[in-house]
N, C-alpha and C. Protein backbone atom coordinates (compact mmCIF):
# COMPACT_ATOMS: atom_id res chain seq x y z
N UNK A 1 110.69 62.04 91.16
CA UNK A 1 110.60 60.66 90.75
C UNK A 1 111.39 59.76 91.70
N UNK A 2 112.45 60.49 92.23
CA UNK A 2 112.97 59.66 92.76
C UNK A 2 112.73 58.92 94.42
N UNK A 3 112.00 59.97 94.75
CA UNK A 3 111.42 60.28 95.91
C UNK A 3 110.55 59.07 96.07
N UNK A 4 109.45 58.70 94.65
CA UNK A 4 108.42 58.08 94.87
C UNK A 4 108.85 56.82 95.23
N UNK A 5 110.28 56.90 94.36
CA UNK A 5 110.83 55.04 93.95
C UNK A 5 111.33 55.14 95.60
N UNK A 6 111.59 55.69 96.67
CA UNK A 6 112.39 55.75 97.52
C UNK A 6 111.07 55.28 98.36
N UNK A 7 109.99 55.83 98.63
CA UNK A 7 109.01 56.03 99.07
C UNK A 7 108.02 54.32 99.35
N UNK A 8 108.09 54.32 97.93
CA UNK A 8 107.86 52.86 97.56
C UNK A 8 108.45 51.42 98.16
N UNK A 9 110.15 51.59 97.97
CA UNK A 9 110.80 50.98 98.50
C UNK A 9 110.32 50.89 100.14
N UNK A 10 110.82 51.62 100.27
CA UNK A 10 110.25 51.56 102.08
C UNK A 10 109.46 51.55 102.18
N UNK A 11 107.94 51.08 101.96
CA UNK A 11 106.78 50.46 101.78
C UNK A 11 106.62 48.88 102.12
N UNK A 12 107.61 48.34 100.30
CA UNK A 12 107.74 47.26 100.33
C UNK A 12 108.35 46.11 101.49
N UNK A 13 109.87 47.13 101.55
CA UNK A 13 110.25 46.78 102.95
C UNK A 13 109.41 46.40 104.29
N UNK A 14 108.39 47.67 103.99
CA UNK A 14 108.27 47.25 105.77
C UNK A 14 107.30 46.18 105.90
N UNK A 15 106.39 46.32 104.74
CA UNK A 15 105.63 45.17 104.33
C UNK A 15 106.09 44.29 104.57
N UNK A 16 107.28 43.47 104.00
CA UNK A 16 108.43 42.33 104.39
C UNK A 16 108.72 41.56 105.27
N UNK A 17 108.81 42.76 106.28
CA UNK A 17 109.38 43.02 107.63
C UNK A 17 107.98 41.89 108.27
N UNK A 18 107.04 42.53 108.33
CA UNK A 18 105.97 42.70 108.92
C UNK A 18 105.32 41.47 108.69
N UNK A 19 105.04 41.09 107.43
CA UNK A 19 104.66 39.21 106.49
C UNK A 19 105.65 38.54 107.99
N UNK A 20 106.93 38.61 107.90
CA UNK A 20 108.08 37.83 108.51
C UNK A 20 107.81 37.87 109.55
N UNK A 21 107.51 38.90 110.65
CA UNK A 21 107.34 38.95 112.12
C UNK A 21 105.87 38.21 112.35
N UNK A 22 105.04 38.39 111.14
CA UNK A 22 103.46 37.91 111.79
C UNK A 22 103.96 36.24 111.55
N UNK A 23 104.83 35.88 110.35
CA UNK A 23 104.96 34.05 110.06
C UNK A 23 105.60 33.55 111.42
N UNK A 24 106.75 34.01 112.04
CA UNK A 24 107.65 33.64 113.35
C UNK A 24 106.18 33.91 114.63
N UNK A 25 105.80 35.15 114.60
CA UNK A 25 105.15 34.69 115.94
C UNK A 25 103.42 34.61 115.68
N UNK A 26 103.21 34.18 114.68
CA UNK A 26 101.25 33.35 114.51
C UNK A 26 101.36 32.13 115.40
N UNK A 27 100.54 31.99 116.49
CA UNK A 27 100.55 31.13 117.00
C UNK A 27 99.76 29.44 116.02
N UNK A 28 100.75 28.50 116.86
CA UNK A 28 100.29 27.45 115.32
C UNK A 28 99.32 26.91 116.82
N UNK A 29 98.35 25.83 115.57
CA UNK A 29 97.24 24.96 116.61
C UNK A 29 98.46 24.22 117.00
N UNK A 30 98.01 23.64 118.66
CA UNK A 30 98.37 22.64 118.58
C UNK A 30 97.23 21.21 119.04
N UNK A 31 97.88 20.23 119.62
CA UNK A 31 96.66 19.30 119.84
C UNK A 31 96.30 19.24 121.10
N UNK A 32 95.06 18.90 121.44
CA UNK A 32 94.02 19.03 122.00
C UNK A 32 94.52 18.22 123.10
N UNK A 33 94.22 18.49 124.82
CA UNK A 33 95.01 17.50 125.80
C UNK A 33 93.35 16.51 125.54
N UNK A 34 93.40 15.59 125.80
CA UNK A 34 92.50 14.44 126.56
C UNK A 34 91.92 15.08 127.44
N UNK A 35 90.59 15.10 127.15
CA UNK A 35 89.66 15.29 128.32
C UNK A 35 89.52 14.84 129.95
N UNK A 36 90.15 13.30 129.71
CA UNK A 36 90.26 12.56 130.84
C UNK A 36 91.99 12.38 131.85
N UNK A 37 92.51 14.15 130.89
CA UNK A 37 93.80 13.85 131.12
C UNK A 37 94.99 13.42 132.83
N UNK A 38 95.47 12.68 132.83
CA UNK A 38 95.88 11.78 134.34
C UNK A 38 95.13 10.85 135.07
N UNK A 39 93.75 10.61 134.20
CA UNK A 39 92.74 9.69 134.80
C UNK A 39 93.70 8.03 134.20
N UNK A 40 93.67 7.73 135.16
CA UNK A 40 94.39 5.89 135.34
C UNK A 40 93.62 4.89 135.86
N UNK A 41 93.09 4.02 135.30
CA UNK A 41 92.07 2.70 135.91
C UNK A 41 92.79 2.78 137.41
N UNK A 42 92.11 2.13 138.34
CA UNK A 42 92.93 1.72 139.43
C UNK A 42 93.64 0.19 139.10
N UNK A 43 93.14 -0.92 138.36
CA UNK A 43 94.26 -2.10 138.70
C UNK A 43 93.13 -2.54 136.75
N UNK A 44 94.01 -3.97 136.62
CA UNK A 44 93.43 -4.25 135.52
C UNK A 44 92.27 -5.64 135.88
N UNK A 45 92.58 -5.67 137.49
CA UNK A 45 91.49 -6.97 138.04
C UNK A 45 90.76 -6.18 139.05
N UNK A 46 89.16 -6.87 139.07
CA UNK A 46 88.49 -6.60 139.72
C UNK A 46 88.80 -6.82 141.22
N UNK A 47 88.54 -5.63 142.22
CA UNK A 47 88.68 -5.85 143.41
C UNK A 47 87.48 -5.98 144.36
N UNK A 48 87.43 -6.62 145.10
CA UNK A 48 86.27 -7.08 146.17
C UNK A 48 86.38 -6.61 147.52
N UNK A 49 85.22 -6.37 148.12
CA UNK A 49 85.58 -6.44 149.80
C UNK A 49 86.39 -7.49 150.33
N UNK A 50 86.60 -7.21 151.36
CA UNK A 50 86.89 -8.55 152.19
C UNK A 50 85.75 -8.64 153.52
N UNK A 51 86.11 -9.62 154.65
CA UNK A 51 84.62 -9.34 155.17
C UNK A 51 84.64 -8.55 156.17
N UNK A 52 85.61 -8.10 156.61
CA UNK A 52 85.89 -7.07 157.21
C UNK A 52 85.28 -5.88 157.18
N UNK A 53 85.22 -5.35 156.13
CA UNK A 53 84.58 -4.47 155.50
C UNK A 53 83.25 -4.18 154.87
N UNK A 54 82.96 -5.84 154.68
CA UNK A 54 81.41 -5.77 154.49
C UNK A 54 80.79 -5.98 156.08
N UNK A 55 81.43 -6.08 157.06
CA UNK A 55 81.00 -6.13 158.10
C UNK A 55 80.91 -4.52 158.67
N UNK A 56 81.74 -3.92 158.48
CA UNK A 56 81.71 -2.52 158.81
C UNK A 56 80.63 -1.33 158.11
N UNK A 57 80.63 -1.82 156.91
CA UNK A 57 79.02 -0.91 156.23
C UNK A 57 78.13 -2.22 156.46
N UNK A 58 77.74 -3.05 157.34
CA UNK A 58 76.23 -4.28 157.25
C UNK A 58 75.83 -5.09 156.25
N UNK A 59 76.47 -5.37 155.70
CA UNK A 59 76.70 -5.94 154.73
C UNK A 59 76.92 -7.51 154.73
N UNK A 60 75.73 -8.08 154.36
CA UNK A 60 76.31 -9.77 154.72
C UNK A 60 77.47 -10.11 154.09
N UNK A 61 77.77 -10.94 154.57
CA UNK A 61 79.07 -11.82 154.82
C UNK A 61 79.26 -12.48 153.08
N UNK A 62 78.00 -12.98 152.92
CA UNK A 62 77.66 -14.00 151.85
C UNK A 62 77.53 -13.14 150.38
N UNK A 63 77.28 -11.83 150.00
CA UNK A 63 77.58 -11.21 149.51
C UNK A 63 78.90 -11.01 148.85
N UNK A 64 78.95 -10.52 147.52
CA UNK A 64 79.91 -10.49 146.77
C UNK A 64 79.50 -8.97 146.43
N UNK A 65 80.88 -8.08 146.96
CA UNK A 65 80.61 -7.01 146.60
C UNK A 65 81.97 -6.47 146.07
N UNK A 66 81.79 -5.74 144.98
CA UNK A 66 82.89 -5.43 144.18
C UNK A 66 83.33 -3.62 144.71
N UNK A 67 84.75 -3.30 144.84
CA UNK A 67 85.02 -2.02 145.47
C UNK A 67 85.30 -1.11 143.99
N UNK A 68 84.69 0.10 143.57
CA UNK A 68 85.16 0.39 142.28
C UNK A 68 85.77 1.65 142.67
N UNK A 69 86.22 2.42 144.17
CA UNK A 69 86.67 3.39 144.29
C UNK A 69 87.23 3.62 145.39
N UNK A 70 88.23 4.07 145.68
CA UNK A 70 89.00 4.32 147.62
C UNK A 70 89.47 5.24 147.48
N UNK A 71 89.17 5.86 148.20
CA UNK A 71 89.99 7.68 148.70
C UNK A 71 91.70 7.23 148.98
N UNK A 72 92.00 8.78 149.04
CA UNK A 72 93.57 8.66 149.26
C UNK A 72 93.76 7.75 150.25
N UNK A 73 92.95 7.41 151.89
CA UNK A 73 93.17 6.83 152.96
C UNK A 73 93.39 5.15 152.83
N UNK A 74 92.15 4.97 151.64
CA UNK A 74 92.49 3.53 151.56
C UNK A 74 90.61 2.77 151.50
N UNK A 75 90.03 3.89 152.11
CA UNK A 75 88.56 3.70 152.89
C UNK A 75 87.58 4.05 151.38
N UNK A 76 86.45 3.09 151.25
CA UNK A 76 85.94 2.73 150.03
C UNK A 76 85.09 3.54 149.76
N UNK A 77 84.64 4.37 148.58
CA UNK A 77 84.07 5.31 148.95
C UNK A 77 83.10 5.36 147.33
N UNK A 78 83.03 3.61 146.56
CA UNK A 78 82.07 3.60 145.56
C UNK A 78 82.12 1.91 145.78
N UNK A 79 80.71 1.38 146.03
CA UNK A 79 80.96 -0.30 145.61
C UNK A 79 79.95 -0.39 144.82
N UNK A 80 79.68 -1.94 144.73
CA UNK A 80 78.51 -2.49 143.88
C UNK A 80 78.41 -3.78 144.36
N UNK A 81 77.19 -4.11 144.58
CA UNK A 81 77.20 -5.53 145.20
C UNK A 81 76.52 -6.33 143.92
N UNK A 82 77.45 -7.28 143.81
CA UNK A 82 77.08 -8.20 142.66
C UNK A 82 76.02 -9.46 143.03
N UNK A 83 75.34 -9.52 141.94
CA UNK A 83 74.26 -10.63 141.78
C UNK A 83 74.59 -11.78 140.94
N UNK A 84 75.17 -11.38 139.73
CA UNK A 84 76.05 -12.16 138.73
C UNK A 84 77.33 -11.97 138.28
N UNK A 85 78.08 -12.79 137.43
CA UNK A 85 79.46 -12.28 137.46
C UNK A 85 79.11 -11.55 136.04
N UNK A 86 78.21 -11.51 135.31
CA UNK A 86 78.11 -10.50 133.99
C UNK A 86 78.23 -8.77 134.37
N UNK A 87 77.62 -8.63 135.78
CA UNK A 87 77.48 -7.61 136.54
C UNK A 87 78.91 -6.95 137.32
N UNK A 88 80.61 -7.85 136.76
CA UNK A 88 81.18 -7.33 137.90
C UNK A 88 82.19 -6.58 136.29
N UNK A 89 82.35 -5.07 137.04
CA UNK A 89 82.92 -4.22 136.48
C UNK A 89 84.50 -4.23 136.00
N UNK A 90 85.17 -4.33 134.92
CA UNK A 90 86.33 -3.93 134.51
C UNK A 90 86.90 -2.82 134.17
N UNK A 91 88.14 -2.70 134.79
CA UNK A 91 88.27 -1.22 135.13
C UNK A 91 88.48 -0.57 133.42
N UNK A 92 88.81 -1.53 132.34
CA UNK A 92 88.53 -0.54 131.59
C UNK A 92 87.24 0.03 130.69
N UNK A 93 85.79 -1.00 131.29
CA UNK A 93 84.90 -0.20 130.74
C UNK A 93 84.75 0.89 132.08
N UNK A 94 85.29 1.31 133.15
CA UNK A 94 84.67 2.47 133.93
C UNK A 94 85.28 3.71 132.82
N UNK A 95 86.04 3.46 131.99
CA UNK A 95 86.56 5.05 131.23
C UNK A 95 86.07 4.50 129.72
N UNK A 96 84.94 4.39 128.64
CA UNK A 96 84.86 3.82 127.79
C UNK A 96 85.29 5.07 126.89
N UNK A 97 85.42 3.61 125.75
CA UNK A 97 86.57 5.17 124.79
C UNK A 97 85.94 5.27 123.39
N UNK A 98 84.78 4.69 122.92
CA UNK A 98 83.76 5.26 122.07
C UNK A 98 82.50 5.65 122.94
N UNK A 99 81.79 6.59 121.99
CA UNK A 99 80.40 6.61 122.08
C UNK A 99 79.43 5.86 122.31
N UNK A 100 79.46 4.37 121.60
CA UNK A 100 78.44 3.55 121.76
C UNK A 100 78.66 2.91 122.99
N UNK A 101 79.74 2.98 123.69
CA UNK A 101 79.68 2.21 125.31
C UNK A 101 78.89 3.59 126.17
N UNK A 102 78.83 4.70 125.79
CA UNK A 102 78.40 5.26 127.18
C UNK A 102 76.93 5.20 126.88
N UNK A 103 76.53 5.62 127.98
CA UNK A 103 74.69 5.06 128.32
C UNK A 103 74.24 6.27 129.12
């Protein structure tokens, strides 16, 4: 009888043991990084050529062309040439942050 109660005991125990070691190391969720994580508008105003530069890609003079991207060097490497000013981009719709802005 006594054996069993002994038997038992150290059962329960290790059971114990074991509840305790799985609660300390269960890994918990945590939260989710941002998809777009370290992505930063470049400025909060629209930037333009100058004519310098619309002279260097052929680009008339008279043209209004908006720059929406520059490599590490400095050298433009996404524009858009505008027709209207409804058409000139703000840098915070280039990252929109519902659903119904993307297209």
């Amino acid at each position: 009888m006594k054996k069993n109660n002994i038997i038992i005991l150290g059962a329960v125990i290790c059971l114990i043991i074991v509840f305790i070691l799985l609660y300390f190391f269960w890994d918990k969720p945590q939260a989710q990084a941002p998809l777009l994580n370290g992505v930063q508008p470049q400025s909060s105003a629209p930037v333009f050529m100058t004519a310098e530069e619309k002279n260097s890609l052929f680009i008339p003079v008279d043209k209004e062309v908006q720059v929406l991207r520059r490599n590490a060097d400095g050298e433009i490497m996404t524009y858009k040439i505008i027709e209207s000013q409804n058409q000139v981009i703000n840098s915070g719709s280039l990252f929109p942050s519902n659903s119904a802005e993307i297209k």
